[in-house]
Protein backbone atom coordinates (compact mmCIF):
# COMPACT_ATOMS: atom_id res chain seq x y z
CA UNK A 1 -77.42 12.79 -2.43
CA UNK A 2 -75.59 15.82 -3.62
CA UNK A 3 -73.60 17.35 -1.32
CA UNK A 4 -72.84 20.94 -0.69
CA UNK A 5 -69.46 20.77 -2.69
CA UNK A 6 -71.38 19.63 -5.42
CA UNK A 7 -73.98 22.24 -5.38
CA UNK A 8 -71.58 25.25 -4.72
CA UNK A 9 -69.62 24.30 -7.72
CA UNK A 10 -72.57 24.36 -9.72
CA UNK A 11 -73.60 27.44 -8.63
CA UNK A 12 -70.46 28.87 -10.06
CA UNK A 13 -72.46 28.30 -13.34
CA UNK A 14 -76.18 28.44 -12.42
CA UNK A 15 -76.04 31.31 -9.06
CA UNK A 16 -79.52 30.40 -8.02
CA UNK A 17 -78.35 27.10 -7.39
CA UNK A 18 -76.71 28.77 -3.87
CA UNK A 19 -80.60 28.61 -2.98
CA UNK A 20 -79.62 24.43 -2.10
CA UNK A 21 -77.03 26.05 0.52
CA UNK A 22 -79.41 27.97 2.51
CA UNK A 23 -82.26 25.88 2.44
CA UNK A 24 -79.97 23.01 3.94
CA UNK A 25 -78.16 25.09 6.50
CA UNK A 26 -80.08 28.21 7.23
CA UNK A 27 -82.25 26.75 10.78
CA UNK A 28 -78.86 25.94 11.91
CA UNK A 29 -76.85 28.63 11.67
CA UNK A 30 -80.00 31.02 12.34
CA UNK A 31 -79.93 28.92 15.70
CA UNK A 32 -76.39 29.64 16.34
CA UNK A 33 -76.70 33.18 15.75
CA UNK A 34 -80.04 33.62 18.26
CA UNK A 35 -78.43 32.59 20.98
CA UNK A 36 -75.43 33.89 20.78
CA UNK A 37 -77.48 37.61 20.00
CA UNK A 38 -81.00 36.93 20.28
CA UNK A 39 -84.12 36.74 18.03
CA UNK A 40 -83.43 40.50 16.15
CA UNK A 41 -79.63 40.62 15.44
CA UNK A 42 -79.91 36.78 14.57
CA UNK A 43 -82.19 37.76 11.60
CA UNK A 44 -80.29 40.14 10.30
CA UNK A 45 -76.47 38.55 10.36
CA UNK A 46 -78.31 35.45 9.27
CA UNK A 47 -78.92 37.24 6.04
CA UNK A 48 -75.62 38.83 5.97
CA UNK A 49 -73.52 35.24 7.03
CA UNK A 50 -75.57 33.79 3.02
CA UNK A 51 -74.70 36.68 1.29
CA UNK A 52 -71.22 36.67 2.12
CA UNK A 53 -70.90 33.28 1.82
CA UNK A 54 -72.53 33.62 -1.66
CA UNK A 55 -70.03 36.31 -2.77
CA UNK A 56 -67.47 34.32 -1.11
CA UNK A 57 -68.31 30.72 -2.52
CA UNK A 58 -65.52 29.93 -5.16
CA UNK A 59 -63.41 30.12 -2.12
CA UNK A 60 -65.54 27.19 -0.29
CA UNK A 61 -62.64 24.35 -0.15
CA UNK A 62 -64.01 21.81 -2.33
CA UNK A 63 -62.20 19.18 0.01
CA UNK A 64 -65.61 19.41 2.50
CA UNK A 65 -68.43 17.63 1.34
CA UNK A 66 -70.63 19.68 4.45
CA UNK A 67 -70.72 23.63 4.20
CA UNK A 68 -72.32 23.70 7.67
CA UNK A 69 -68.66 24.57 9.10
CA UNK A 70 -67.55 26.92 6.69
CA UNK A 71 -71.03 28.90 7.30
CA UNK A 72 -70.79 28.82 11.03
CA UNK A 73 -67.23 30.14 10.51
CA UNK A 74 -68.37 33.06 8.40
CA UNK A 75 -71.52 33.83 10.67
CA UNK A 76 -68.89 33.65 13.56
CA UNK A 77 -66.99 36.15 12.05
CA UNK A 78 -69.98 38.55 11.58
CA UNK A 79 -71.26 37.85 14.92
CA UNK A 80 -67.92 39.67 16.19
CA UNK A 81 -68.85 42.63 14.78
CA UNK A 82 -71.96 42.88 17.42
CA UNK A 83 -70.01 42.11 20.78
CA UNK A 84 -71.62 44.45 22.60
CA UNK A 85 -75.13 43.18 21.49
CA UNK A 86 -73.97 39.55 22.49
CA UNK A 87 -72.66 41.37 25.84
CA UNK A 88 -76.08 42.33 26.58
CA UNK A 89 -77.86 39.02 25.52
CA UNK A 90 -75.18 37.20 27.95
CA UNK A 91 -76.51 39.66 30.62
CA UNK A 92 -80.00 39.08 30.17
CA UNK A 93 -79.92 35.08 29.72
CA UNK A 94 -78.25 35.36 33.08
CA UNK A 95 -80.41 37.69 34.55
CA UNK A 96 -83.93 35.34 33.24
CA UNK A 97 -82.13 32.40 34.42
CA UNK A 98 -81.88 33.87 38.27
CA UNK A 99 -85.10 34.71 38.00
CA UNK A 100 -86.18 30.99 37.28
CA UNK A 101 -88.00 32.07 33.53
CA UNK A 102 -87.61 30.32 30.53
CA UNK A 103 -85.31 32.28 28.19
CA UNK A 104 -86.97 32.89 24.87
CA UNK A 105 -85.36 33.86 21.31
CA UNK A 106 -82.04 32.99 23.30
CA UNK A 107 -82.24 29.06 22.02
CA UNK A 108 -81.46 27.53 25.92
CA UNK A 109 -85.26 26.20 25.89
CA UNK A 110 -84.56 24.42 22.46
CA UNK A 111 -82.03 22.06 24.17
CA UNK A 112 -84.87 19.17 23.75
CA UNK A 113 -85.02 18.48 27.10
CA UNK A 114 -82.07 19.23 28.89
CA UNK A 115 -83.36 20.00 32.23
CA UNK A 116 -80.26 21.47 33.71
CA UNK A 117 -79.72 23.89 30.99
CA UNK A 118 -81.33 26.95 33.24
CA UNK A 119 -79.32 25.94 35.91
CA UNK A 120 -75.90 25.94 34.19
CA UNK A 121 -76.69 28.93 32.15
CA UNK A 122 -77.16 30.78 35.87
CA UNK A 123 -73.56 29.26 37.44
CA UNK A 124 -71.82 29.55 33.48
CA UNK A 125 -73.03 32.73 31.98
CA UNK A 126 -70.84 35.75 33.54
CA UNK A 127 -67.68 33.24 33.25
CA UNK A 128 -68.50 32.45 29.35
CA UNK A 129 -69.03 36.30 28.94
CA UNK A 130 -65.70 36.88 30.24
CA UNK A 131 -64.05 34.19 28.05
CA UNK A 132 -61.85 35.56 24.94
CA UNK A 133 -63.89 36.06 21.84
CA UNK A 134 -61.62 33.33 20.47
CA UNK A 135 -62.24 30.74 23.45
CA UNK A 136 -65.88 31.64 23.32
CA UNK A 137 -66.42 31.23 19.65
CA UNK A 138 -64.54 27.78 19.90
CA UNK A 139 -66.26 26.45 22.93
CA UNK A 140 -69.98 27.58 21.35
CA UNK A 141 -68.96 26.15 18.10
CA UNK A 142 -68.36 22.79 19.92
CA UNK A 143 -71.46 23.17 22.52
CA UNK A 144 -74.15 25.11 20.29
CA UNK A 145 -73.49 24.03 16.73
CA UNK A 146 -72.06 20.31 17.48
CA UNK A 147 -69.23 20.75 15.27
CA UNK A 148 -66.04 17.81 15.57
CA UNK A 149 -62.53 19.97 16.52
CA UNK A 150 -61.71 19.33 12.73
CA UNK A 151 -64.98 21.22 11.63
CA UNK A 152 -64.38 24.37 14.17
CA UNK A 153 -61.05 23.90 12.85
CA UNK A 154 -62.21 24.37 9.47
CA UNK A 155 -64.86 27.54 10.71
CA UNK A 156 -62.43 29.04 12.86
CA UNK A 157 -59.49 28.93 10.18
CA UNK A 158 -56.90 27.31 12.99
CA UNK A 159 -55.29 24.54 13.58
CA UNK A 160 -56.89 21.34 15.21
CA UNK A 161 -54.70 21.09 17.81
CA UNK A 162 -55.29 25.13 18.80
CA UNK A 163 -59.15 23.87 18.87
CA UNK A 164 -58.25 21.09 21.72
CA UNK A 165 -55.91 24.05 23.25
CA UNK A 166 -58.37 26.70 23.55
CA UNK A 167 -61.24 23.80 24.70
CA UNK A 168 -58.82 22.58 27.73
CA UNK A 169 -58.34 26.31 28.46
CA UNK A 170 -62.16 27.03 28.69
CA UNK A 171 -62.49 23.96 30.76
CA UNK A 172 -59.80 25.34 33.49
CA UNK A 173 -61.88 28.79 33.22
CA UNK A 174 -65.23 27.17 33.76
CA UNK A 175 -64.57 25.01 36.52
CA UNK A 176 -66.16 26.35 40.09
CA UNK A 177 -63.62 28.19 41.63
CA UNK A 178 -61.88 25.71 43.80
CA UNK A 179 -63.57 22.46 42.52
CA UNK A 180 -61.49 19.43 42.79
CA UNK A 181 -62.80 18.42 39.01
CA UNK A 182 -62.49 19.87 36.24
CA UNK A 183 -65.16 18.60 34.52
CA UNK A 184 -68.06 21.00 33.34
CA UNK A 185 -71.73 20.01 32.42
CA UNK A 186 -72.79 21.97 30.32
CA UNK A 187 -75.84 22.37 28.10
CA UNK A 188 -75.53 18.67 27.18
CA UNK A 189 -71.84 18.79 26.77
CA UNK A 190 -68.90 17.46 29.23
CA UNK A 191 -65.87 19.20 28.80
CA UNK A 192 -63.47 17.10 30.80
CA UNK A 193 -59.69 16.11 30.28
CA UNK A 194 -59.05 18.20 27.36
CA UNK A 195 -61.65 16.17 25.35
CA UNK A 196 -65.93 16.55 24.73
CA UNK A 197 -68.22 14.76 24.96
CA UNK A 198 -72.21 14.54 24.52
CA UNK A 199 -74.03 13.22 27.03
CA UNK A 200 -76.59 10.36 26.76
């Protein structure tokens, strides 16, 4: 199979060959992006996240065989630039999940049957609101797009250990406020001891 590498370098040459890219990765960054800002922004940074990453792609390091992190770095980055729209999505996950309704467009009923999701979305969202743009992007990376702390790494331009730093931190932040663990369930994901892990 020819892996993203592969293809970018060849679209170097042949530009419509980029086409590989976004076919492979475009459901899963579009995913990222919807729930971080809902159905309509999603759209429209999803186009923006390929283009730039099309401009951008003799810069891809040829070292990663997967362009899933690199993407999810750059759609990261233009996801910043609509903080207040992300604000507001935050608000109304939270405010769908008191009310006991299934969120649409916000991805939490895509979590293929994670029952709990509704529930922790309810207890987690005003505390992940409030988290650092960095600390959020790095814990949604982890949670949302499954990446490994080398791939947000990778996405987030930072060191691997910063990505275990900032995950330990959001840990201590998310915990109920005088819990005696430290451990937090989360949309399929423990975050316990400075380490994650997906549930079975």
């Amino acid at each position: 199979m020819t892996t993203d590498s592969e293809i970018i370098e060849r679209s170097e040459r042949h530009p419509q060959a980029f086409g590989e890219v976004f076919d492979r990765h475009a459901a899963v960054v579009e995913a990222f992006l919807r729930r971080r800002l809902g159905a309509d922004a999603a759209e429209d940074c999803l186009s923006e996240t390929f283009l730039v990453a099309f401009r951008r792609r003799r810069t891809f390091d040829r070292a990663w065989d997967s362009a899933r992190p690199w993407l999810l770095g750059i759609a990261v980055r233009i996801a910043s630039k609509h903080r207040a729209t992300e604000a507001k999505h935050w608000r109304a996950v939270e405010a769908s999940a008191v009310r006991g309704e299934h969120t649409t467009g916000g991805g939490i009923d895509d979590s293929d049957g994670r029952v709990d999701a509704a529930a922790a979305i309810r207890l987690l969202a005003p505390r992940i609101a409030a988290l650092s743009p960095k600390d959020r992007d790095t814990l949604l990376l982890h949670a949302w797009a499954d990446l490994s702390h080398e791939e947000i790494a990778q996405a987030l331009r930072i060191p691997v250990g910063t990505v275990g730093s900032r995950l330990h931190r959001v840990r201590r932040k998310l915990a109920p406020p005088g819990a005696q663990t430290t451990r937090i369930s989360w949309i399929g994901k423990e975050i316990d001891d400075g380490t994650v892990r997906t549930r079975a």
